[in-house]
Protein backbone atom coordinates (compact mmCIF):
# COMPACT_ATOMS: atom_id res chain seq x y z
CA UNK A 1 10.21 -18.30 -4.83
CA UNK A 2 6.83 -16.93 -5.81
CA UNK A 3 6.07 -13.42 -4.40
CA UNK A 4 3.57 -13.10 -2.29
CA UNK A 5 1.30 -9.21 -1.52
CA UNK A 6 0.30 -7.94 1.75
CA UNK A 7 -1.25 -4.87 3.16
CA UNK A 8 0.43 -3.45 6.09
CA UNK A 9 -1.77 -0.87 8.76
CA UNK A 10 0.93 0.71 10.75
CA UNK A 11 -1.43 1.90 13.85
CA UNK A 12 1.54 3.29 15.84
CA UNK A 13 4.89 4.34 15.46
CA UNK A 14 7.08 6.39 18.01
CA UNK A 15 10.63 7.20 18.11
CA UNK A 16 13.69 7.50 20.27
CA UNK A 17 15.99 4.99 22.10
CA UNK A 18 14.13 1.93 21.45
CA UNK A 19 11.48 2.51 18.52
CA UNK A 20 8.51 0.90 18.67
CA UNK A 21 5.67 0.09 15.84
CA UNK A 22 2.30 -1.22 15.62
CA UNK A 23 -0.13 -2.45 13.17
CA UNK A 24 -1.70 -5.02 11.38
CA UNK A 25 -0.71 -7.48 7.83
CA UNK A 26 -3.39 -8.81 5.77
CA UNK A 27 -3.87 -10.60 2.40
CA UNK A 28 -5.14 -8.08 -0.36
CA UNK A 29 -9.16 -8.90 0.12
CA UNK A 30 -8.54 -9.14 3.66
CA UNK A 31 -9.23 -13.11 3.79
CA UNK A 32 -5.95 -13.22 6.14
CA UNK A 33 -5.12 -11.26 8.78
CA UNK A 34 -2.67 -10.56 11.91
CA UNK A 35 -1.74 -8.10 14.19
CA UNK A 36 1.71 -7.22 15.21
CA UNK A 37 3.05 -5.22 18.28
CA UNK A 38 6.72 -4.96 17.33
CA UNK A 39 9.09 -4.52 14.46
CA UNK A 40 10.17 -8.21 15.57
CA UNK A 41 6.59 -9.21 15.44
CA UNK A 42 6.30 -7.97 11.90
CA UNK A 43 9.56 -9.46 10.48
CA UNK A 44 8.49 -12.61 11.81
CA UNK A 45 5.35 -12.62 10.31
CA UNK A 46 6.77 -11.89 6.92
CA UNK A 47 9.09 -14.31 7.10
CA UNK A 48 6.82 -17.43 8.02
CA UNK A 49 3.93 -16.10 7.35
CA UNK A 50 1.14 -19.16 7.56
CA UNK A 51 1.43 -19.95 11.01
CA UNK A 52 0.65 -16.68 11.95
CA UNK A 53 -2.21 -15.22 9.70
CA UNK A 54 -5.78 -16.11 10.71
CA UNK A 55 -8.90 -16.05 8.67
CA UNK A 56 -10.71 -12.91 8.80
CA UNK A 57 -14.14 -13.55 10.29
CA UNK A 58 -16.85 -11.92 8.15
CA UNK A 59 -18.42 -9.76 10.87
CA UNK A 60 -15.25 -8.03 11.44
CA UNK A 61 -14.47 -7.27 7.51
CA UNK A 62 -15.69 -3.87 7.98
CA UNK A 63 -13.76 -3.33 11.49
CA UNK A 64 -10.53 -4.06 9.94
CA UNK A 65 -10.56 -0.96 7.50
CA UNK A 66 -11.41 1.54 10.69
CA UNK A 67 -8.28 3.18 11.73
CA UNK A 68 -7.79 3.59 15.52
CA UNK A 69 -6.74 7.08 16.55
CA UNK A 70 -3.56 6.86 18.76
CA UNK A 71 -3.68 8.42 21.85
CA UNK A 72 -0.98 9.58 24.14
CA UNK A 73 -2.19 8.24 27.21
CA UNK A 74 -2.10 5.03 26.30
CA UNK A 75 1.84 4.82 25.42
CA UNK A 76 4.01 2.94 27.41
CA UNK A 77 7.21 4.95 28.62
């Protein structure tokens, strides 16, 4: 097995009955990327990861380093 590196952005992360996490994976250089939604997501993506990660598009390189700010309002529950 040869290891492989990724980068993970967790966006959002909340607690309590049913924990739920956000973010994004990408290949260090940020040639590949994907977005995730869930810890399922996530898990999934490392474990098969080339169906999943997309080819960053040059004009969003610099987008992909700007962290979102979270905001309240827009959790669900």
């Amino acid at each position: 097995m040869i290891p492989e590196t990724y980068i993970v952005r967790i966006y959002r992360r909340t607690g309590g009955a049913q924990p739920q996490i956000a973010g994004s994976i990408e290949t260090p250089g940020g040639a590949f990327c994907a977005g995730f939604a869930s810890l399922t997501e996530l898990i999934a993506i490392l474990g098969t990861p080339k169906p999943y990660l997309q080819p960053l598009a040059p004009s969003n390189a610099s987008a992909s380093s700007e962290v979102m700010p979270y905001r309240q309002e827009n959790a669900e529950g």
